[in-house]
PDB file of N, CA and C in Angstrom:
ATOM      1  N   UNK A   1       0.847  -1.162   0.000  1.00  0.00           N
ATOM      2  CA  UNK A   1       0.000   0.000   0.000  1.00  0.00           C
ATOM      3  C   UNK A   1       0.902   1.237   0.000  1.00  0.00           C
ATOM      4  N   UNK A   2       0.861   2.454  -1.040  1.00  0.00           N
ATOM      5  CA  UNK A   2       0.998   3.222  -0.852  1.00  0.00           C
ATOM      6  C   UNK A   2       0.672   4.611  -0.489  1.00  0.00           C
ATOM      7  N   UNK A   3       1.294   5.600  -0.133  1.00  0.00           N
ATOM      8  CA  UNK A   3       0.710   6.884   0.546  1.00  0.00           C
ATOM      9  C   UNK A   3      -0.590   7.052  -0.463  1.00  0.00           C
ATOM     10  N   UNK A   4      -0.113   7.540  -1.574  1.00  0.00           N
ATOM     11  CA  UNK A   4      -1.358   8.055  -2.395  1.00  0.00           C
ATOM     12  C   UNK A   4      -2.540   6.719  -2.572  1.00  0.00           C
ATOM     13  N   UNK A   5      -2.424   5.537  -2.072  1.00  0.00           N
ATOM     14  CA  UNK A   5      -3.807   4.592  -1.449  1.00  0.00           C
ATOM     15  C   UNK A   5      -4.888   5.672  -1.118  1.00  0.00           C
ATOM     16  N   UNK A   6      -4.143   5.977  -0.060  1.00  0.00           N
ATOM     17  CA  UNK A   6      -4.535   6.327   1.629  1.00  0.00           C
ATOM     18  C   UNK A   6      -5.582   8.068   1.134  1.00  0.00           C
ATOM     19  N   UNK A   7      -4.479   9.018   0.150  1.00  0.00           N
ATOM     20  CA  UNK A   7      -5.119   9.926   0.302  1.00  0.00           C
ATOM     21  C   UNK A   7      -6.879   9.879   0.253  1.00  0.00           C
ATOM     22  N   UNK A   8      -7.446   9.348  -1.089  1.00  0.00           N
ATOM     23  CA  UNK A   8      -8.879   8.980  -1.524  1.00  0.00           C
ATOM     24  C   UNK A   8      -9.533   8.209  -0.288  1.00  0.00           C
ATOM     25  N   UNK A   9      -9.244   8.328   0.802  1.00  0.00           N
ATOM     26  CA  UNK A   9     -10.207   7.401   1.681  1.00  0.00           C
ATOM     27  C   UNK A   9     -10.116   8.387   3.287  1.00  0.00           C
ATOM     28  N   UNK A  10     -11.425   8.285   3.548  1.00  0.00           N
ATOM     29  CA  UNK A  10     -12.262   8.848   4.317  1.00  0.00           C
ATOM     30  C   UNK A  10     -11.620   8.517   6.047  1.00  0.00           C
ATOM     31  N   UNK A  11     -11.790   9.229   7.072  1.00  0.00           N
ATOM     32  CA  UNK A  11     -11.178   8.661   8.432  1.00  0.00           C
ATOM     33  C   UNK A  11     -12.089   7.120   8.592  1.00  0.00           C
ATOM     34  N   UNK A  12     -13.139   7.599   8.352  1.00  0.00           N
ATOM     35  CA  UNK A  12     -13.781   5.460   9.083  1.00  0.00           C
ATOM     36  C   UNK A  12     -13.085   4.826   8.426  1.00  0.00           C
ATOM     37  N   UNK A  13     -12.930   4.696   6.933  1.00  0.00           N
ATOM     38  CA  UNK A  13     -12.190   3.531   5.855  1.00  0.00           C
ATOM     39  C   UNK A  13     -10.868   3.626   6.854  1.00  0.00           C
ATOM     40  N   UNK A  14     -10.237   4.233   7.082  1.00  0.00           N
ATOM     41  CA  UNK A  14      -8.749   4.489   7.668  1.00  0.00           C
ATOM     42  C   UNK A  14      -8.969   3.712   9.209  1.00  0.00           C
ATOM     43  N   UNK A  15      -9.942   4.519   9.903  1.00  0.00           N
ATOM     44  CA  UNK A  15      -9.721   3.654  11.046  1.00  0.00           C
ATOM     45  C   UNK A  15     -10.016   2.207  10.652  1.00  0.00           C
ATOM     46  N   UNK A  16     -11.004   1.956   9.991  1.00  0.00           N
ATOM     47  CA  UNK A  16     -11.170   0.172  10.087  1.00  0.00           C
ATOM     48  C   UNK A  16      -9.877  -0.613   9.205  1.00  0.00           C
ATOM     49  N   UNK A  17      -9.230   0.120   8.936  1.00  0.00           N
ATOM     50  CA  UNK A  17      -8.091  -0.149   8.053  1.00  0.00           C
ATOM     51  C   UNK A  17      -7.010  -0.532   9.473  1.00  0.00           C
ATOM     52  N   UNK A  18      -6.904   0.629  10.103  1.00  0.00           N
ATOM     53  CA  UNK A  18      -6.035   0.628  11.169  1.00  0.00           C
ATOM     54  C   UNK A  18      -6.478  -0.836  11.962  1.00  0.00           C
ATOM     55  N   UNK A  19      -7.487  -0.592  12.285  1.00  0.00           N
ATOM     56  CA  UNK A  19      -8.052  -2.193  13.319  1.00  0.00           C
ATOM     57  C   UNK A  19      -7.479  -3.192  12.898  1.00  0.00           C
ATOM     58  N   UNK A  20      -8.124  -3.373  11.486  1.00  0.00           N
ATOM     59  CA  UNK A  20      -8.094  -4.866  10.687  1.00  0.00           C
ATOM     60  C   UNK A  20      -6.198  -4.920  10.940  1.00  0.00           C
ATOM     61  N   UNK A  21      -5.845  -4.480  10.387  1.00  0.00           N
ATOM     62  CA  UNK A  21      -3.881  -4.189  10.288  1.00  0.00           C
ATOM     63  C   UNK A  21      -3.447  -4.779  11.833  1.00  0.00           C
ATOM     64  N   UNK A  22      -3.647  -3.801  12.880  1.00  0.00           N
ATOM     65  CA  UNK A  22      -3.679  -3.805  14.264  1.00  0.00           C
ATOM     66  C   UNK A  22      -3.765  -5.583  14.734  1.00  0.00           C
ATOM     67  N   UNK A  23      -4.691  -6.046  14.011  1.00  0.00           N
ATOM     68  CA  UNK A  23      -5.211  -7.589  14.425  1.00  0.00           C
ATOM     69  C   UNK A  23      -4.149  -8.504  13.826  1.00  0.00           C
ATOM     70  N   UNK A  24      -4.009  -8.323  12.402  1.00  0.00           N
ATOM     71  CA  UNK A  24      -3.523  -9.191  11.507  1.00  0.00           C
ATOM     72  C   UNK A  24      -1.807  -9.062  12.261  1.00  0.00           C
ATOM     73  N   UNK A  25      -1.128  -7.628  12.178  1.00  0.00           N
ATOM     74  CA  UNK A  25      -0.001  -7.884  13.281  1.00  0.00           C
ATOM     75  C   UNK A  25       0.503  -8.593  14.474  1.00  0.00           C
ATOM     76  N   UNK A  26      -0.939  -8.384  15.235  1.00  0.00           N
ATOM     77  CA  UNK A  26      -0.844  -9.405  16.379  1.00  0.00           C
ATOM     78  C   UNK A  26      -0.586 -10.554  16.374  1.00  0.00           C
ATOM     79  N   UNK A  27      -1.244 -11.033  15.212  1.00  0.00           N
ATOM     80  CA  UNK A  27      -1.045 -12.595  14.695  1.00  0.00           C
ATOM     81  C   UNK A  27       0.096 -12.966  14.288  1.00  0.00           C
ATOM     82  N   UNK A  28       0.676 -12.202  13.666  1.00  0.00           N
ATOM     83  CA  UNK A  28       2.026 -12.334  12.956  1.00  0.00           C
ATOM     84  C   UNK A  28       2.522 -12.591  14.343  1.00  0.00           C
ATOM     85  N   UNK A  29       2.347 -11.823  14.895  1.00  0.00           N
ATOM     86  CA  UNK A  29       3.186 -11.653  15.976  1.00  0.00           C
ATOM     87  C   UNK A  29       3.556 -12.956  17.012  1.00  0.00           C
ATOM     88  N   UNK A  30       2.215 -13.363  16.986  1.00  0.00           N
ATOM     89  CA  UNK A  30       2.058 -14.037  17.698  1.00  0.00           C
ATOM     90  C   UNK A  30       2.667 -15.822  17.020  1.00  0.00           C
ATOM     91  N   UNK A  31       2.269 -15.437  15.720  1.00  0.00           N
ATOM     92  CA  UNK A  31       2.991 -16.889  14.831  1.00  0.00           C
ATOM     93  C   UNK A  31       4.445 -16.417  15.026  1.00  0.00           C
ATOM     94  N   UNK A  32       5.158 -15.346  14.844  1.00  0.00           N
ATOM     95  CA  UNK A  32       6.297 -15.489  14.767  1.00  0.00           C
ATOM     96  C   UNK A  32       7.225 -15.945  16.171  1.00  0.00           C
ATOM     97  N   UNK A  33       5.782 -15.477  17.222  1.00  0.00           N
ATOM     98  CA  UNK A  33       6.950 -15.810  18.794  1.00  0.00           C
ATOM     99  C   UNK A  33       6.841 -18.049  18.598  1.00  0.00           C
ATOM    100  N   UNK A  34       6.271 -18.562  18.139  1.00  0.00           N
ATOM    101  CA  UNK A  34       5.998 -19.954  18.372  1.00  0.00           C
ATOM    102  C   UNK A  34       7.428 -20.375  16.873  1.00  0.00           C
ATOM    103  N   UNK A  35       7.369 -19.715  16.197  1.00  0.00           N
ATOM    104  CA  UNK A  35       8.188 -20.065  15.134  1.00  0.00           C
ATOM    105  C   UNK A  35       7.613 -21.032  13.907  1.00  0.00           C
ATOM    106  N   UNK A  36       6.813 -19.993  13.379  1.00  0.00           N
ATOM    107  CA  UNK A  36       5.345 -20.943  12.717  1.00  0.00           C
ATOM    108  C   UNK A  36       5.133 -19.412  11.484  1.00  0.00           C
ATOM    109  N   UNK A  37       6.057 -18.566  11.539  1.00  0.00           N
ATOM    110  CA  UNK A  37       5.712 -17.472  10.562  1.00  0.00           C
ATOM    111  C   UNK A  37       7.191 -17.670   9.280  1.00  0.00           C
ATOM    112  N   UNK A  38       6.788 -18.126   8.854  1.00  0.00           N
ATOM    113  CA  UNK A  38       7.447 -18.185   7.149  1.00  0.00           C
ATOM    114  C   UNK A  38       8.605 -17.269   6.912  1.00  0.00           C
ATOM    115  N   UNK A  39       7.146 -16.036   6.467  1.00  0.00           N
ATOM    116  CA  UNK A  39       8.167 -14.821   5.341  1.00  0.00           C
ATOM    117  C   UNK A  39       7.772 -13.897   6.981  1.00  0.00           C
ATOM    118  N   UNK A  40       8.734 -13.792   7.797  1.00  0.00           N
ATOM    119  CA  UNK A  40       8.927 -12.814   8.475  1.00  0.00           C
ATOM    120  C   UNK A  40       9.901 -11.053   7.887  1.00  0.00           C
ATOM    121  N   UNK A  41       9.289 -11.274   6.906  1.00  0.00           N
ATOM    122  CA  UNK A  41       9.415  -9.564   6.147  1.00  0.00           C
ATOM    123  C   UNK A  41       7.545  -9.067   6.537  1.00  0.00           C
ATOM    124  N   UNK A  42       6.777  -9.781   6.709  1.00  0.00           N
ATOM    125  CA  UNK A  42       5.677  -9.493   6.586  1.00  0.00           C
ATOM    126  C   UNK A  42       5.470  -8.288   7.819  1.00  0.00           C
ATOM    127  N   UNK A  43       6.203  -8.851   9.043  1.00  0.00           N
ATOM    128  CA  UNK A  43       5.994  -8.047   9.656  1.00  0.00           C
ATOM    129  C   UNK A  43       6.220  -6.474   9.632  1.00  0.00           C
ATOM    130  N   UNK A  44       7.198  -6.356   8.779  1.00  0.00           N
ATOM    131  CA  UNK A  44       7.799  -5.231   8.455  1.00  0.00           C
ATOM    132  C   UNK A  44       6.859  -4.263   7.682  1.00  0.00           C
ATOM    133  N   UNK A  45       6.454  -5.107   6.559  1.00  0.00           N
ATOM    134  CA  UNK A  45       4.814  -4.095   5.727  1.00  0.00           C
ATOM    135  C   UNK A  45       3.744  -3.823   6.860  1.00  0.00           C
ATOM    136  N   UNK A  46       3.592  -4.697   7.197  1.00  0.00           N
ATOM    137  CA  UNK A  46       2.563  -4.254   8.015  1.00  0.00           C
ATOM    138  C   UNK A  46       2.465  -3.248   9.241  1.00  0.00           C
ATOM    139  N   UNK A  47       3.659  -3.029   9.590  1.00  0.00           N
ATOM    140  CA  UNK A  47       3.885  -1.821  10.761  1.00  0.00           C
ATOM    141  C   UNK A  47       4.013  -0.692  10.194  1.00  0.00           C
ATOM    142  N   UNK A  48       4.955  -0.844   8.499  1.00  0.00           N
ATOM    143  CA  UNK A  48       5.105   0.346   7.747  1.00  0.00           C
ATOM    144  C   UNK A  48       3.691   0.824   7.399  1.00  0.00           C
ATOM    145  N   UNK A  49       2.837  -0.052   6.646  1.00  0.00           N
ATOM    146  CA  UNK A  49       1.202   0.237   6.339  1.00  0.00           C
ATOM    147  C   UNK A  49       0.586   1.205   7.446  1.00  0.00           C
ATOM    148  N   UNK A  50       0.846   0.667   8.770  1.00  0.00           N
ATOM    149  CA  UNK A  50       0.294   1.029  10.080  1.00  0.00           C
ATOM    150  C   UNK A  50       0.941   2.277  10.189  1.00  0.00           C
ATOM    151  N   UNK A  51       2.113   2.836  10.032  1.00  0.00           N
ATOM    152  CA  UNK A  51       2.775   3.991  10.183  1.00  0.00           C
ATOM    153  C   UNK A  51       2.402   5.472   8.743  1.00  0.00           C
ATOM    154  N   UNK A  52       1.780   4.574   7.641  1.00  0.00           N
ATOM    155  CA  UNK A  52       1.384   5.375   6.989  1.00  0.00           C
ATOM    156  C   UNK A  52       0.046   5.885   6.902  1.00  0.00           C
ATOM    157  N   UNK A  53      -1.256   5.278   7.975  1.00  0.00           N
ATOM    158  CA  UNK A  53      -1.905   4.955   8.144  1.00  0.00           C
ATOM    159  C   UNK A  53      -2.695   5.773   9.154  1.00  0.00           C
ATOM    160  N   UNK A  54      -1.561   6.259  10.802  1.00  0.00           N
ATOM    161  CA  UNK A  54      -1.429   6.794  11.515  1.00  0.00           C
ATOM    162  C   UNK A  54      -1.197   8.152  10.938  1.00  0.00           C
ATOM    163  N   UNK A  55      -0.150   8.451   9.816  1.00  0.00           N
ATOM    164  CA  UNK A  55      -0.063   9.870   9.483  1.00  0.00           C
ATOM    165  C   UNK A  55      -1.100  10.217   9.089  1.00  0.00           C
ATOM    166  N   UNK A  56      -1.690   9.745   8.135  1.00  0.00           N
ATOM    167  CA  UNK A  56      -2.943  10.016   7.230  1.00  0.00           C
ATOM    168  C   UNK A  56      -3.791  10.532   8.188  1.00  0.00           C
ATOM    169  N   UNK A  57      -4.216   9.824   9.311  1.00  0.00           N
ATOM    170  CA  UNK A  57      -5.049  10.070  10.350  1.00  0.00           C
ATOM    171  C   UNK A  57      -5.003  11.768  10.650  1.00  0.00           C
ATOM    172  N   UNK A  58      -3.713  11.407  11.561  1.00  0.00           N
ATOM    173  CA  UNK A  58      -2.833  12.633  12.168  1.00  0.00           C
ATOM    174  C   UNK A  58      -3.363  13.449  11.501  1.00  0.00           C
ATOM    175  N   UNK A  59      -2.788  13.515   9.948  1.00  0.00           N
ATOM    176  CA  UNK A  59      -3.069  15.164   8.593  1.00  0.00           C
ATOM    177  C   UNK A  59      -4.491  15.473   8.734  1.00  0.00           C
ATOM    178  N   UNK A  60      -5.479  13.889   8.729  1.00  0.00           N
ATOM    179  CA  UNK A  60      -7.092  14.398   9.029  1.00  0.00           C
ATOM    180  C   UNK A  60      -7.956  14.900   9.927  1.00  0.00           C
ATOM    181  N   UNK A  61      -6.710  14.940  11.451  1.00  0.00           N
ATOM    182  CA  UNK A  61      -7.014  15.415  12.274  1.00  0.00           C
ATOM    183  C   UNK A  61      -7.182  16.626  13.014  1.00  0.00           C
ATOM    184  N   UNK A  62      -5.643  17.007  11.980  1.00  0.00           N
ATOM    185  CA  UNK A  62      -5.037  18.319  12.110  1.00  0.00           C
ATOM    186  C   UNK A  62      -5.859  19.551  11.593  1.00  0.00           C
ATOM    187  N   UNK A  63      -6.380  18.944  10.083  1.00  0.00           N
ATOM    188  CA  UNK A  63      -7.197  19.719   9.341  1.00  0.00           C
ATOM    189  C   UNK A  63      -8.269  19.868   9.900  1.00  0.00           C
ATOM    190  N   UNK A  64      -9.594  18.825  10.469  1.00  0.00           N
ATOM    191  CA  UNK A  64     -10.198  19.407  10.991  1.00  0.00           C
ATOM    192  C   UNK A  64      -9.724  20.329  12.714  1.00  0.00           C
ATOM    193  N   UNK A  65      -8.711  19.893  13.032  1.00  0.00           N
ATOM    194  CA  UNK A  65      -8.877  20.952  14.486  1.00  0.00           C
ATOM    195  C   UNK A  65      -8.477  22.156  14.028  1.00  0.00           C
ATOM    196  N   UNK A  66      -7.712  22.175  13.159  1.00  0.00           N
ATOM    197  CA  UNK A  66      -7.564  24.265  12.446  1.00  0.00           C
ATOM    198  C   UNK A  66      -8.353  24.929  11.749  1.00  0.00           C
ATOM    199  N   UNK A  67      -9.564  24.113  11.599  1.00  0.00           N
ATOM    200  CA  UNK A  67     -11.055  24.810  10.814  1.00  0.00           C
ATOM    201  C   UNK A  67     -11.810  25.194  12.355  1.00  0.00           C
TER     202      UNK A  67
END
């Protein structure tokens, strides 16, 4: 996923974006502590996704608190 994904979508699409992500990490997470996760690069997209995800937020947040 890239930044310009993110611009075209609304804060709910974003937050349920954030959740779903939020969950699917955990899992990783949780496969990778047992040693049952494969392609452990995965984890890496998915925190980056989550970090681009969070800005987007942030910028939508910002904008509405300076109106």
């Amino acid at each position: 996923m890239t930044y310009k994904d993110l611009m075209g979508k609304d804060k709910a699409e974003l937050t349920k974006m954030d959740a779903e992500l939020r969950l699917e990490l955990f899992n990783l997470k949780l496969k990778h502590g047992t040693a049952q996760l494969e392609k452990t690069h995965q984890l890496k997209v998915i925190r980056t996704d989550l970090a681009r995800i969070q800005t987007r937020l942030g910028e939508l947040l910002s904008k509405v608190a300076a109106a």
